[in-house]
Protein backbone atom coordinates (compact mmCIF):
# COMPACT_ATOMS: atom_id res chain seq x y z
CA UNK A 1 54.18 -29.19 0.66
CA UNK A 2 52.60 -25.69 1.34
CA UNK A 3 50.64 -23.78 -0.88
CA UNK A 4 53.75 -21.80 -2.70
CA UNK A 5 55.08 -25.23 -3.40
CA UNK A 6 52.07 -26.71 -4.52
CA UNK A 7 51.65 -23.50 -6.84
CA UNK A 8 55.00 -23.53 -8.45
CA UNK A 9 54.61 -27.72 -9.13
CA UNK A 10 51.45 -26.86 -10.24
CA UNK A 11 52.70 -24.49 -12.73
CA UNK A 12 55.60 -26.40 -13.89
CA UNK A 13 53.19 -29.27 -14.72
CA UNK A 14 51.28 -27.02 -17.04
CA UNK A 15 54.19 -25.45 -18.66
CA UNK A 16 55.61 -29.75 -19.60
CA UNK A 17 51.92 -30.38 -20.67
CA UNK A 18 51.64 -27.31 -22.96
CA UNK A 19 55.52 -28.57 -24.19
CA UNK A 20 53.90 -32.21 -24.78
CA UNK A 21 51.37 -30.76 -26.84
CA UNK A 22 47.57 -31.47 -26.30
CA UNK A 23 47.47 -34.94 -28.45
CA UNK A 24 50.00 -36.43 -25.81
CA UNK A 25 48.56 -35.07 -22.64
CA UNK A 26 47.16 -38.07 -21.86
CA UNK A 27 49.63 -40.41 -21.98
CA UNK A 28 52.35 -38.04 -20.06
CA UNK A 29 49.40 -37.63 -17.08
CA UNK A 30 49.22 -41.41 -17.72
CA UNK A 31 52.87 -41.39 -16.85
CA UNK A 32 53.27 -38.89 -14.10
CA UNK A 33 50.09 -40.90 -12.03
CA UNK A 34 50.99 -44.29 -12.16
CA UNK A 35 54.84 -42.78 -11.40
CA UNK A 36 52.85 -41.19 -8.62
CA UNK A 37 50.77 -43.60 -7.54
CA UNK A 38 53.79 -46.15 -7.04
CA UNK A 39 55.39 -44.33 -4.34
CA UNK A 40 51.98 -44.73 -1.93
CA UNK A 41 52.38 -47.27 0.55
CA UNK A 42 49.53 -49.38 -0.29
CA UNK A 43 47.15 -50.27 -3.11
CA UNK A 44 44.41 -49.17 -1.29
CA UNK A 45 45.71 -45.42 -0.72
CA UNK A 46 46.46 -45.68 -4.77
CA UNK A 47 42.35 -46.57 -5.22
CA UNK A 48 41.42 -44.48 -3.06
CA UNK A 49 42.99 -41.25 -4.77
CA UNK A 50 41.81 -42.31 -8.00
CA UNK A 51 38.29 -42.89 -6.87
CA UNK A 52 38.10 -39.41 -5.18
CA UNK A 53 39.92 -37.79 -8.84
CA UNK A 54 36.91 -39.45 -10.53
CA UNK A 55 34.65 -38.61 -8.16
CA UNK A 56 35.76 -34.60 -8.57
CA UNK A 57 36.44 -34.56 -12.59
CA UNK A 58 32.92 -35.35 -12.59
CA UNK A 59 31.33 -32.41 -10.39
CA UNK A 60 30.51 -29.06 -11.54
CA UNK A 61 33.32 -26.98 -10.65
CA UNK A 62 35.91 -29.29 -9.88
CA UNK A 63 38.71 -28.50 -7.55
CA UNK A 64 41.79 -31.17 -6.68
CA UNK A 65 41.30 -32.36 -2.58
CA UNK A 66 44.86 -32.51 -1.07
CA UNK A 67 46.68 -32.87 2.14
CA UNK A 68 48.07 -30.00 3.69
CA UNK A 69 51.50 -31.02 5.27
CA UNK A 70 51.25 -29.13 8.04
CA UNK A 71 48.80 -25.90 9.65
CA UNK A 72 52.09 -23.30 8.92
CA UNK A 73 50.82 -21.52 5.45
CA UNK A 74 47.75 -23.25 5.01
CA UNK A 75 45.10 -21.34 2.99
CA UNK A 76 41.21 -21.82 4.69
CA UNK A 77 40.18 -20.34 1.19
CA UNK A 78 41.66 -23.72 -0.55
CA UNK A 79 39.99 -26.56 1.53
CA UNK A 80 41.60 -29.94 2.01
């Protein structure tokens, strides 16, 4: 997924979570990561995401660490 793609997901998931309401925020994130988290390969992949989510909800200035698909449209301003 390139940047554009990851914008307009990223957008759509805020509009459902503002449609949700705050009080049920949790459970539909609850929903849409274990939904997720099911399509990874292995169990270890599914740890390993959820460590490194802790692991950046808890630093100053936290900023989500993905994959970028492929060079083509990547942004060096938004590290991977």
């Amino acid at each position: 997924m390139n940047n554009e793609s990851l914008d307009q997901v990223y957008t759509s998931m805020a509009q459902a979570l503002t449609r949700v309401g705050e009080a049920r925020a949790p459970l539909f994130l609850s929903i849409l990561g274990l939904s997720l988290l099911s399509r990874l390969p292995s169990a270890q992949e599914a740890l390993a995401l959820l460590a490194q989510a802790e692991a950046a909800s808890l630093e100053d200035g936290a900023m989500a660490n993905y994959p970028v698909s492929s060079s083509a449209g990547a942004d060096p301003a938004r590290p991977t």
